[in-house]
Protein backbone atom coordinates (compact mmCIF):
# COMPACT_ATOMS: atom_id res chain seq x y z
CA UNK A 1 80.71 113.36 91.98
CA UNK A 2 84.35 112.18 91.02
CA UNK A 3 86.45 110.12 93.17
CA UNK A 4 88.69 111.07 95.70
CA UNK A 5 91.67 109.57 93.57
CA UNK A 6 91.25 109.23 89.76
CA UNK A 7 92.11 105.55 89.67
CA UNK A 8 92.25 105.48 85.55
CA UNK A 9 94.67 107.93 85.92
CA UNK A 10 96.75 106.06 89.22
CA UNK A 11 97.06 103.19 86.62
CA UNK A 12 98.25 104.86 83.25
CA UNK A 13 100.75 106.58 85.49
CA UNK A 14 102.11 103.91 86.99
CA UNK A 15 102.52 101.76 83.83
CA UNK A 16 103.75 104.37 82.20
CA UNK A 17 106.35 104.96 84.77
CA UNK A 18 107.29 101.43 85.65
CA UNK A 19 110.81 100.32 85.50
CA UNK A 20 111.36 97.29 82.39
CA UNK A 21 112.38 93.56 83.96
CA UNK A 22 114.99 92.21 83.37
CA UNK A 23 115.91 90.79 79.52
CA UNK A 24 114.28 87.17 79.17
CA UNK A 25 113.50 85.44 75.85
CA UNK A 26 109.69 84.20 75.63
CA UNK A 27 110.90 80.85 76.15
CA UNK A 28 112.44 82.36 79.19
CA UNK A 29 108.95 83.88 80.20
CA UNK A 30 106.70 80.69 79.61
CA UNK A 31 109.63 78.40 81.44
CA UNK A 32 109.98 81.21 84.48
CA UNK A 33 105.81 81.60 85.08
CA UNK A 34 105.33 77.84 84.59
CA UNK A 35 107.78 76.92 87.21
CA UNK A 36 106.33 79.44 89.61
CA UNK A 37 102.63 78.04 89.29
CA UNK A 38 104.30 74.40 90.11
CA UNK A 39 106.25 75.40 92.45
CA UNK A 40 103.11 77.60 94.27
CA UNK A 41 101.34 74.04 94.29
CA UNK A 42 104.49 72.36 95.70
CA UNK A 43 104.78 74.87 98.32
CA UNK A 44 101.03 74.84 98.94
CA UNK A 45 101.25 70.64 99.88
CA UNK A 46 104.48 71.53 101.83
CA UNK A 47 103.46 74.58 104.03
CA UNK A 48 99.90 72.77 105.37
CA UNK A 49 102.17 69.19 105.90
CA UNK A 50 104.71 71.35 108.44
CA UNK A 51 101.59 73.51 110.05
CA UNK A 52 98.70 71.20 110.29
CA UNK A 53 97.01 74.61 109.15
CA UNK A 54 94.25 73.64 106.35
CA UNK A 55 90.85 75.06 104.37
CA UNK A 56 88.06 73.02 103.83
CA UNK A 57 87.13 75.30 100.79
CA UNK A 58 90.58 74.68 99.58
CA UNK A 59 92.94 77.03 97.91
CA UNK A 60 92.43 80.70 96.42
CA UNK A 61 94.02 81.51 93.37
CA UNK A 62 97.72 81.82 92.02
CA UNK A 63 98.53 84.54 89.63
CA UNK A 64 101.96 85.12 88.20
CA UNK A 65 101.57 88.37 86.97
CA UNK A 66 104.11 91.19 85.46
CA UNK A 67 104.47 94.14 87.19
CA UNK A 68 101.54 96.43 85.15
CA UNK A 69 99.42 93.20 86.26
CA UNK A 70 100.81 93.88 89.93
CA UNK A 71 99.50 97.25 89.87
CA UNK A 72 96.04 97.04 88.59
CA UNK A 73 95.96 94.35 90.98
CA UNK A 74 96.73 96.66 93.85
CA UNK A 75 94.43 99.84 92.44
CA UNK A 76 91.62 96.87 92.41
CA UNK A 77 91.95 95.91 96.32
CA UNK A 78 92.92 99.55 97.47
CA UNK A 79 89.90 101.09 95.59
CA UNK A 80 87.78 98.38 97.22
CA UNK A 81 89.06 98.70 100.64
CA UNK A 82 88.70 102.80 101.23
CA UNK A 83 85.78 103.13 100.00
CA UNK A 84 84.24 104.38 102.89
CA UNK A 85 86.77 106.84 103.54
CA UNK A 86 86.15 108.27 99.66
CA UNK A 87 82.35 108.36 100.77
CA UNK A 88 82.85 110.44 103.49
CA UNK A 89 85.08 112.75 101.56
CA UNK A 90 82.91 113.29 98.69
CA UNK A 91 79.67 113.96 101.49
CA UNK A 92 82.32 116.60 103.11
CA UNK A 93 83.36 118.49 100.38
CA UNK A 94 79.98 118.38 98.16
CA UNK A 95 78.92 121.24 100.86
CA UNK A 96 82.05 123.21 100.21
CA UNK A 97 81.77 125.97 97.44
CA UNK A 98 83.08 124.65 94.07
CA UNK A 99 83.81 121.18 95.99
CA UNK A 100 82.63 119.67 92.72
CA UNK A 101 85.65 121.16 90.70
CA UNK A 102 87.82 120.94 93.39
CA UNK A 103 86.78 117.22 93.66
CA UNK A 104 88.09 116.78 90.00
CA UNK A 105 91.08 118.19 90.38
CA UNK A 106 92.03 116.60 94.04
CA UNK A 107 91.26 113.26 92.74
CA UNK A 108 93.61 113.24 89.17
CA UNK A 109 96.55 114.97 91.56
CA UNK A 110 96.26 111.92 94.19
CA UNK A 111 96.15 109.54 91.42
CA UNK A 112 99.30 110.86 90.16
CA UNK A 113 100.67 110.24 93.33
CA UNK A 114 99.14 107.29 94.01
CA UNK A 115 100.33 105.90 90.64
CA UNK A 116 103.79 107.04 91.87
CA UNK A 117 104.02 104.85 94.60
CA UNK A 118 102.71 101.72 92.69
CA UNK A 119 105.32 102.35 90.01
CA UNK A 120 108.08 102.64 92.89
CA UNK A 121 106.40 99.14 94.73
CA UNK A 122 105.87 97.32 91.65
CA UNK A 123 109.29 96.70 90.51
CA UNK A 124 110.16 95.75 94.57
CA UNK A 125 107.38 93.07 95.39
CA UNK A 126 108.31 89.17 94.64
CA UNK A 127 104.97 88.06 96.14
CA UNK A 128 101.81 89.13 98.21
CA UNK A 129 98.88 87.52 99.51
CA UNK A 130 96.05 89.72 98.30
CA UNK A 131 93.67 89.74 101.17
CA UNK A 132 91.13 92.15 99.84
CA UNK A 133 91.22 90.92 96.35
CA UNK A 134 87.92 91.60 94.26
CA UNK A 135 86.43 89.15 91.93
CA UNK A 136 88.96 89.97 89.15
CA UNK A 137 91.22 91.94 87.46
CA UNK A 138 89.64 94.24 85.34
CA UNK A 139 91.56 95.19 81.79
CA UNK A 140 90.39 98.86 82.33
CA UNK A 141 88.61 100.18 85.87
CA UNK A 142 85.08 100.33 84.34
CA UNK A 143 82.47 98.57 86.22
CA UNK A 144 85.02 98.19 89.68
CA UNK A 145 82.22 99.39 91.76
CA UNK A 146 80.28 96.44 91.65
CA UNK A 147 83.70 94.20 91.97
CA UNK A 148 83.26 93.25 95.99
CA UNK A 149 86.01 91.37 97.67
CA UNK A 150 86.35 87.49 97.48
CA UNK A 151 87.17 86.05 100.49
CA UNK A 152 89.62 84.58 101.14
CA UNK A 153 91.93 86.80 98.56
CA UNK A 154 94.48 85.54 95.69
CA UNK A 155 98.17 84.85 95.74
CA UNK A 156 100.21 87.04 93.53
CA UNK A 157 104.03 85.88 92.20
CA UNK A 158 105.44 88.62 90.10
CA UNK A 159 107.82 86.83 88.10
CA UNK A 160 109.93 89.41 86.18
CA UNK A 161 111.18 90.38 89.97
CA UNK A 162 112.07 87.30 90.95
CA UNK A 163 114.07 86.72 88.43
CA UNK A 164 115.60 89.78 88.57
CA UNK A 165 116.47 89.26 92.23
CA UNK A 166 117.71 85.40 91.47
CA UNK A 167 119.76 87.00 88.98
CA UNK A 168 121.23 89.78 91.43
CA UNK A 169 121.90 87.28 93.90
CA UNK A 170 123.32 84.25 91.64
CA UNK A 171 121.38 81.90 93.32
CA UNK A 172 120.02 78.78 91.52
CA UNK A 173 116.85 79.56 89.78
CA UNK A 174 114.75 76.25 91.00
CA UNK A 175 115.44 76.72 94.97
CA UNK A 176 114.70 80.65 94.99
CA UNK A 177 111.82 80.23 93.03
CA UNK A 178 110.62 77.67 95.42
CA UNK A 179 111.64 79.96 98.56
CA UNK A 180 109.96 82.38 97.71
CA UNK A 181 106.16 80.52 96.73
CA UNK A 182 106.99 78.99 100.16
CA UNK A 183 106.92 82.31 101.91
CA UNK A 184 103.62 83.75 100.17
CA UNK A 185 102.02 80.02 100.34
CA UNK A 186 102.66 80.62 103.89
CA UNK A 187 100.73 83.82 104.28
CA UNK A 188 98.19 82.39 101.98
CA UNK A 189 97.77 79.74 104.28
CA UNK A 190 97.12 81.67 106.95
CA UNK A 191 94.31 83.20 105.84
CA UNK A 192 92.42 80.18 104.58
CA UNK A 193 92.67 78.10 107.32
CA UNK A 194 91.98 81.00 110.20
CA UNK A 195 88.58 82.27 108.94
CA UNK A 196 88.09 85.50 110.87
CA UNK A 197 92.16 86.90 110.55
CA UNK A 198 90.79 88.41 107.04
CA UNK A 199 87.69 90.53 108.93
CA UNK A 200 89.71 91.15 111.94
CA UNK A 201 92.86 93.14 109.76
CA UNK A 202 89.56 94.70 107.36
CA UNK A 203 88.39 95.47 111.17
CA UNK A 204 91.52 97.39 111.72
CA UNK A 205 91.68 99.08 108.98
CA UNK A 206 88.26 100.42 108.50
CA UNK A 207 88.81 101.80 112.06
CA UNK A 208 92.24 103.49 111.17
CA UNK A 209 89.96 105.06 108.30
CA UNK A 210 87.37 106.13 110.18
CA UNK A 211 89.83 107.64 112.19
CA UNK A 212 91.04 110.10 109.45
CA UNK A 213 89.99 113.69 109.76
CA UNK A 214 88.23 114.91 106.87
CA UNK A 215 88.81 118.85 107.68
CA UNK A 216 90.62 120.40 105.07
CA UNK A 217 92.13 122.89 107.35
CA UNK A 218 93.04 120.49 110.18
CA UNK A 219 94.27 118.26 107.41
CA UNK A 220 96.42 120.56 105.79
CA UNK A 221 98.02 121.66 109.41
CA UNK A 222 98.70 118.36 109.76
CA UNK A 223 100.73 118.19 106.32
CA UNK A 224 102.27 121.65 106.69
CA UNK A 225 103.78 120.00 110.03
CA UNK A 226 105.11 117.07 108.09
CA UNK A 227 106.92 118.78 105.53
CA UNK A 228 108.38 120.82 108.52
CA UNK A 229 109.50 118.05 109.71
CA UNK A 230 110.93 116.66 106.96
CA UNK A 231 113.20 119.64 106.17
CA UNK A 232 114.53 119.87 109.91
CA UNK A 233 112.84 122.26 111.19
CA UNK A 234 110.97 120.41 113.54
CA UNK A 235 113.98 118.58 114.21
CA UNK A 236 114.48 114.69 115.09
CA UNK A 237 114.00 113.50 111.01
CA UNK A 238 117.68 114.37 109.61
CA UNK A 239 120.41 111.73 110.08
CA UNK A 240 120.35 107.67 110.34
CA UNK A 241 118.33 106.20 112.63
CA UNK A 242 120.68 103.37 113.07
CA UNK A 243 123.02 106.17 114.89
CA UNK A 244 120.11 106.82 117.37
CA UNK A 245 118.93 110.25 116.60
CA UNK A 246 118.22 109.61 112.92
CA UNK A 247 114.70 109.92 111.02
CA UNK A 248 112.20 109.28 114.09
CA UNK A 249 109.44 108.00 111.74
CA UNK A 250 107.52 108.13 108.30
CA UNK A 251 105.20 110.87 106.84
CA UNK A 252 102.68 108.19 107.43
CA UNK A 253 103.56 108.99 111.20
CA UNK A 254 103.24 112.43 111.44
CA UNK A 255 100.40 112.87 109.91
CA UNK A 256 98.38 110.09 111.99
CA UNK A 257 96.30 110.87 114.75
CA UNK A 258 97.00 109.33 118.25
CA UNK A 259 93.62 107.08 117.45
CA UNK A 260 95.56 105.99 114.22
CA UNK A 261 98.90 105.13 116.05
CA UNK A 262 96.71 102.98 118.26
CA UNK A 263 95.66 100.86 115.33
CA UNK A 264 98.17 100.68 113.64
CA UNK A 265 100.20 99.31 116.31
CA UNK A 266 97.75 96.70 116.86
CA UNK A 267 97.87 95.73 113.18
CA UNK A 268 101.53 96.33 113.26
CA UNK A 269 101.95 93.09 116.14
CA UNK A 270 99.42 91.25 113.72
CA UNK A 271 101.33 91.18 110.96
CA UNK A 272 104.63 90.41 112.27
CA UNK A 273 103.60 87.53 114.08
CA UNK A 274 102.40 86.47 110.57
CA UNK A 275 105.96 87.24 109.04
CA UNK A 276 107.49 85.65 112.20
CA UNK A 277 105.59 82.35 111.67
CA UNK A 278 106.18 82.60 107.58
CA UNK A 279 109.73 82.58 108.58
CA UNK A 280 109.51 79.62 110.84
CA UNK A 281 107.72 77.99 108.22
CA UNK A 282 110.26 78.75 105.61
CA UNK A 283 113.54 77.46 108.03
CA UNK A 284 111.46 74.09 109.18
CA UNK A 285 110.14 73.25 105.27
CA UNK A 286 113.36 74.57 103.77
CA UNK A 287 116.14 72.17 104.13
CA UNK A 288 114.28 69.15 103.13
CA UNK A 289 113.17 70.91 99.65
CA UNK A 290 115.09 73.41 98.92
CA UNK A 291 118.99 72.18 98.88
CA UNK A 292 120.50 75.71 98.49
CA UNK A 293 118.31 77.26 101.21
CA UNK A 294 121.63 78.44 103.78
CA UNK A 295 122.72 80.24 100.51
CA UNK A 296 119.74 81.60 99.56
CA UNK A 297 118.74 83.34 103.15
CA UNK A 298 122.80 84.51 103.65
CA UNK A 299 122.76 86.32 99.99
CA UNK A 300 118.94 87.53 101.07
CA UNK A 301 119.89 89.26 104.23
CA UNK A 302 122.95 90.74 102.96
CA UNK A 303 121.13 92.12 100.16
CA UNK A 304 118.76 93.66 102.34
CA UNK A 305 121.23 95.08 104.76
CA UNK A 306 123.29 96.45 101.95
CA UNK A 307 120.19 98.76 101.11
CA UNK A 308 119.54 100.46 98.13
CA UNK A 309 120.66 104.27 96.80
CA UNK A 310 119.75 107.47 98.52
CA UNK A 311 116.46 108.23 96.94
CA UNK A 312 115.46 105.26 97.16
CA UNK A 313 115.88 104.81 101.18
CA UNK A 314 114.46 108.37 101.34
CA UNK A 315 111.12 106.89 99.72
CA UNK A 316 111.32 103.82 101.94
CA UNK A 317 111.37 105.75 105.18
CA UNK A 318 108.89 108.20 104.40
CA UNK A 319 106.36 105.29 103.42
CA UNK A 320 107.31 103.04 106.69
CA UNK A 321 108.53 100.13 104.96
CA UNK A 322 111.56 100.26 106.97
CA UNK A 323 109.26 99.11 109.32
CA UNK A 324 108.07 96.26 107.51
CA UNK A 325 111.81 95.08 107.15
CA UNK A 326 112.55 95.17 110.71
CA UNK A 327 109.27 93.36 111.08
């Protein structure tokens, strides 16, 4: 029975689609990731002195990836985490007639898709905590199955973006680098020393899946609605929602059932209380390590308020992560 997304395919597209980093010389490269994996073991000591907060299993891994490594990372833990939402799927539709070939087809046009997204994320993301990491990175997707999560996860540092960004925002090199393992040690953190945070989100989650309504028909009312939306004629998603009476939500939104909402504003308060706390983290660690922190966090914000071209605050507001900024 194939997949519900073709993840081979999610990959390939995504790599092949990926923006280049910026220009760096291999010295460049080597002296960049280096600095980052220090600096992630710096941050490490610094963020459990301020907190208190500690593992007795000790750390998870640190990988400075590229962005293609971001991306297989990400196919890894998403493939991993809806798998029982693919299950269901497949038991649905292997009753329909021709499910089997429709199966094939539905699953390389959401990996398209899906490899869409990761090639529009990957070239955005200067860190994440990984929380349903499996056991590795696989060079190709054979044998993912059998990968099962890790506990507690693995802390990613995608270094061409970070330079990139330190670059845009002429900051020095050293401090950002160091503000940003900070923030991500932070989250890390968090997850080590609070054992049951990683089951309780996974909790969440699974429930938000179980949630979704495998129905063709009521599924594709539920899109037809969206795009409605999306072109007007439903009204309430034209305009800026900083004006008031702007874009009202995200195609994740629309399509979500009331159950969903419900979760996902519990998860929602979950994770910005994490952010919140990275943050206070960040201000109460920064001064005494990172001398050019009041520059760093002015140029940050600006650069976030500033925004980014049309398309791609169309893409950002579809997917929510407006939200996630406001968070």
């Amino acid at each position: 029975m194939a997949d519900m997304v073709d993840w081979g395919l999610a990959v390939s597209t995504a790599t092949r689609l990926v923006r280049s980093g910026p220009e760096v010389s291999p010295e460049e490269a080597r002296e960049a990731v280096a600095e980052l994996r220090r600096h992630a073991a710096d941050a490490e000591a610094h963020v459990r002195e301020f907190t208190g907060m500690g593992s007795p299993s000790g750390g998870t891994p640190v990988l400075v990836v590229d962005r293609p490594g971001w991306i297989k990372a990400n196919v890894a833990g998403f493939r991993t985490l809806i798998t029982p939402l693919t299950e269901r799927m497949q038991a649905r539709r292997s009753d329909l007639p021709g499910g089997a070939a429709l199966g094939v087809v539905g699953g390389k046009v959401t990996g398209l898709e899906v490899g869409m997204l990761l090639a529009f994320m990957s070239s955005r993301v200067l860190g994440q905590y990984e929380t349903f990491a499996p056991a590795e990175i696989p060079a190709d997707l054979s044998g993912l199955d059998q990968a099962r999560p890790t506990p507690p996860g693995r802390l990613l540092l995608v270094a061409p973006n970070i330079v990139q960004v330190e670059r845009e925002l002429e900051v020095e090199p050293h401090d950002f680098r160091l503000w940003v393992c900070l923030h991500e040690e932070t989250h890390r953190t968090q997850f080590t020393a609070v054992p049951w945070l990683r089951d309780h989100i996974e909790g969440e989650i699974q429930s938000f899946l179980a949630e979704t309504d495998v129905d063709p028909a009521t599924l594709f009312e539920r899109l037809r609605e969206a795009v409605g939306s999306l072109s007007g004629g439903s009204g309430g998603w034209t305009g800026s929602d900083e004006e008031g009476g702007g874009l009202g939500g995200s195609l994740i939104d629309v399509v979500q059932t009331p159950a969903q909402r419900a979760v996902l504003g519990r998860l929602t308060a979950v994770m910005s209380l994490l952010e919140g706390h990275a943050d206070v983290v960040m201000d109460g660690v920064g001064p005494q390590v990172v001398p050019s922190v009041e520059e760093i966090r002015e140029k940050f914000q600006q650069r976030r308020a500033r925004g980014a071209g049309r398309m791609d605050q169309l893409l950002r507001r579809l997917l929510g992560l407006d939200a996630k900024l406001r968070q």
